[in-house]
C-alpha atoms as a PDB file:
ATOM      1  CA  UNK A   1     104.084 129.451  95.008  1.00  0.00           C
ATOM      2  CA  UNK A   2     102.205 126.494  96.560  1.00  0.00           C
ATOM      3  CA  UNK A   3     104.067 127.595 100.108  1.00  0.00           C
ATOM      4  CA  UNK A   4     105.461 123.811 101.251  1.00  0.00           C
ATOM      5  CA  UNK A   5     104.992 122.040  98.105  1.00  0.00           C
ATOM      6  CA  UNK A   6     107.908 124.276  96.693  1.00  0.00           C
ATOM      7  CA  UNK A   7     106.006 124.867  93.564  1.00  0.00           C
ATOM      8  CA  UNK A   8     104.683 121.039  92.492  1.00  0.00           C
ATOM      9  CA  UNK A   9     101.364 120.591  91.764  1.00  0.00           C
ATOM     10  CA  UNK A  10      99.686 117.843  93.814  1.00  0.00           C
ATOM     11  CA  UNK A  11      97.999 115.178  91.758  1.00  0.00           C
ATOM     12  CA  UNK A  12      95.711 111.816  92.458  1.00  0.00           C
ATOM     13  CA  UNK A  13      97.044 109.153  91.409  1.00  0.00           C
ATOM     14  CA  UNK A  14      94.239 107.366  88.865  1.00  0.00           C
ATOM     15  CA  UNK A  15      96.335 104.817  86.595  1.00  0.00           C
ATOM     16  CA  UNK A  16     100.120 103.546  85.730  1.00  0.00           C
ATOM     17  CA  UNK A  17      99.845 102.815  82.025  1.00  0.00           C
ATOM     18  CA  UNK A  18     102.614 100.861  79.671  1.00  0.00           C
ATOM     19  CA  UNK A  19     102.006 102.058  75.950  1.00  0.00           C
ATOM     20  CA  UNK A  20     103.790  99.868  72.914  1.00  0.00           C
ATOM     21  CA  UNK A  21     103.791 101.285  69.379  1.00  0.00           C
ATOM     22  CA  UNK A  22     102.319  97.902  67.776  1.00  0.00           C
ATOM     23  CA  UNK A  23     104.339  99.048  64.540  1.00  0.00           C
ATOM     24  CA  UNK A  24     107.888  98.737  66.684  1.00  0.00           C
ATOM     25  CA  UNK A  25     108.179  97.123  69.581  1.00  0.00           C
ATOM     26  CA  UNK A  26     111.117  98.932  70.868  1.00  0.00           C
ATOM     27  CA  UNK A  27     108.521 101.725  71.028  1.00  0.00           C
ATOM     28  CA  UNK A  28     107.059 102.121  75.167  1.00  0.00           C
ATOM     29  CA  UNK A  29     106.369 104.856  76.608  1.00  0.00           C
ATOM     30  CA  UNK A  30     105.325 104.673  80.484  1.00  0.00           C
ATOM     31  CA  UNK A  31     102.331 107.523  81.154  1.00  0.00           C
ATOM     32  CA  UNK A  32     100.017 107.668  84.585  1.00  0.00           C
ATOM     33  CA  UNK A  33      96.779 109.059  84.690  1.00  0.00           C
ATOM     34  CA  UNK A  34      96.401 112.082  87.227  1.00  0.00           C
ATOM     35  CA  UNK A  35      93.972 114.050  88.462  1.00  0.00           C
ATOM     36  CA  UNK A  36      94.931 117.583  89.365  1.00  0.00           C
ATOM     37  CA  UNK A  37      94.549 118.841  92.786  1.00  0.00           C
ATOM     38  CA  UNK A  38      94.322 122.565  94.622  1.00  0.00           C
ATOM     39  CA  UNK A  39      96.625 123.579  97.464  1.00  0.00           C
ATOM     40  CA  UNK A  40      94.214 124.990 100.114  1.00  0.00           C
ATOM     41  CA  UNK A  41      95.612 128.393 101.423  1.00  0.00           C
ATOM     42  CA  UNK A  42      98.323 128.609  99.331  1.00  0.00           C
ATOM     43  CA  UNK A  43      99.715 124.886 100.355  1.00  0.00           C
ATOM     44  CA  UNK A  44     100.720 126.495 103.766  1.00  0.00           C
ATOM     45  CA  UNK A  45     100.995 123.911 106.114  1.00  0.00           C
ATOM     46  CA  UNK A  46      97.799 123.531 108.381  1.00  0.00           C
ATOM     47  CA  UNK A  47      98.226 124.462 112.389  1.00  0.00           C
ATOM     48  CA  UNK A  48      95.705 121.415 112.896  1.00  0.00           C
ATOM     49  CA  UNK A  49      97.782 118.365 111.694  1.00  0.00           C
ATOM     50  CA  UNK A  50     100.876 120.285 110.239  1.00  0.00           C
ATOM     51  CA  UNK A  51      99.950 119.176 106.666  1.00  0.00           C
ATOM     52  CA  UNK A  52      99.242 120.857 102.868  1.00  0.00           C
ATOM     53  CA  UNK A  53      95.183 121.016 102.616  1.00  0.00           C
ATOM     54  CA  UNK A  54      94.649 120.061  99.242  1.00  0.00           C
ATOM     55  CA  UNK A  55      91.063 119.998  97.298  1.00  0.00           C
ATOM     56  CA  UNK A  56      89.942 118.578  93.738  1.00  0.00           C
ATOM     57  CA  UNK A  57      90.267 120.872  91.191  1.00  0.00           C
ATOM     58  CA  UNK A  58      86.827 122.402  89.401  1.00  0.00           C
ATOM     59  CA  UNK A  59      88.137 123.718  86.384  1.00  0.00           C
ATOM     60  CA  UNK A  60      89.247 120.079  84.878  1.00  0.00           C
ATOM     61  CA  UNK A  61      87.404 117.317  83.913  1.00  0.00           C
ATOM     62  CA  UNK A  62      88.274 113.361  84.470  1.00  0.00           C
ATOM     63  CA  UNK A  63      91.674 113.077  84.636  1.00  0.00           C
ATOM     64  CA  UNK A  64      95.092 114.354  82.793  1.00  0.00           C
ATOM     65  CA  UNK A  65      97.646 111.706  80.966  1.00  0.00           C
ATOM     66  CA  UNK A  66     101.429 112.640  82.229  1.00  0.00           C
ATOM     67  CA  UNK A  67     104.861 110.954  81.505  1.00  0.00           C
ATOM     68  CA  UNK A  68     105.655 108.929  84.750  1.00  0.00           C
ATOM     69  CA  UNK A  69     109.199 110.711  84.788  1.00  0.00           C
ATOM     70  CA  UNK A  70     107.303 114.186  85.665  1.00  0.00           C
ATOM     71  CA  UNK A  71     106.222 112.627  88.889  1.00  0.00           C
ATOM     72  CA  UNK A  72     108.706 113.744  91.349  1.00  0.00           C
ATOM     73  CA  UNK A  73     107.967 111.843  94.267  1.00  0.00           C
ATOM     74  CA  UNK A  74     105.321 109.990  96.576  1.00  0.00           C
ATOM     75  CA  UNK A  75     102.362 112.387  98.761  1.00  0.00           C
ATOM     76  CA  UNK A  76     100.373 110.347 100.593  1.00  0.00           C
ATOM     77  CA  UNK A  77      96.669 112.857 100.762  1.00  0.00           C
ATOM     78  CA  UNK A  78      93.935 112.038 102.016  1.00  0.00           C
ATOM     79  CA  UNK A  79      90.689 114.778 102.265  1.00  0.00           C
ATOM     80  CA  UNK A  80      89.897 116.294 105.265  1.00  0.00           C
ATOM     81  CA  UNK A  81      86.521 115.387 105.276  1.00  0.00           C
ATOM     82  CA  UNK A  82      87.772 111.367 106.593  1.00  0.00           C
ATOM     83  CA  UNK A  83      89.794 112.798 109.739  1.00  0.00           C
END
């Protein structure tokens, strides 16, 4: 699933939040704000520039609040439409 992107979903990056439970302070949690992306043919990689196509998803709205440690690693996207 997802062809190159060995099943991960791709996301854009929005925010990098730090959360403290005002009632104990030893209480952070670390969350980013995402929003959800589509692999473009099955995230095979493109003959043009030998990258995964990816598109902004239509079936969510705004963005999606994730723990930071379910981020797996840097993507650097940018949409086709700027080449």
């Amino acid at each position: 699933m997802y062809g190159a992107l060995k099943s991960r979903v791709p996301v854009n990056l929005v925010a990098l939040l730090k959360i403290r439970d005002p009632r104990s302070k030893d209480t952070v949690r670390r969350v980013a704000g995402v929003q959800l992306l589509t692999p473009v043919n099955s995230g095979c990689l493109s003959d043009l520039h030998g990258l995964v196509t990816v598109q902004i998803r239509e079936d969510t709205e705004g963005f999606t609040i994730v723990d930071i440690g379910t981020i797996l690693g840097l993507a650097h996207l940018m949409p086709e439409e700027d080449w």
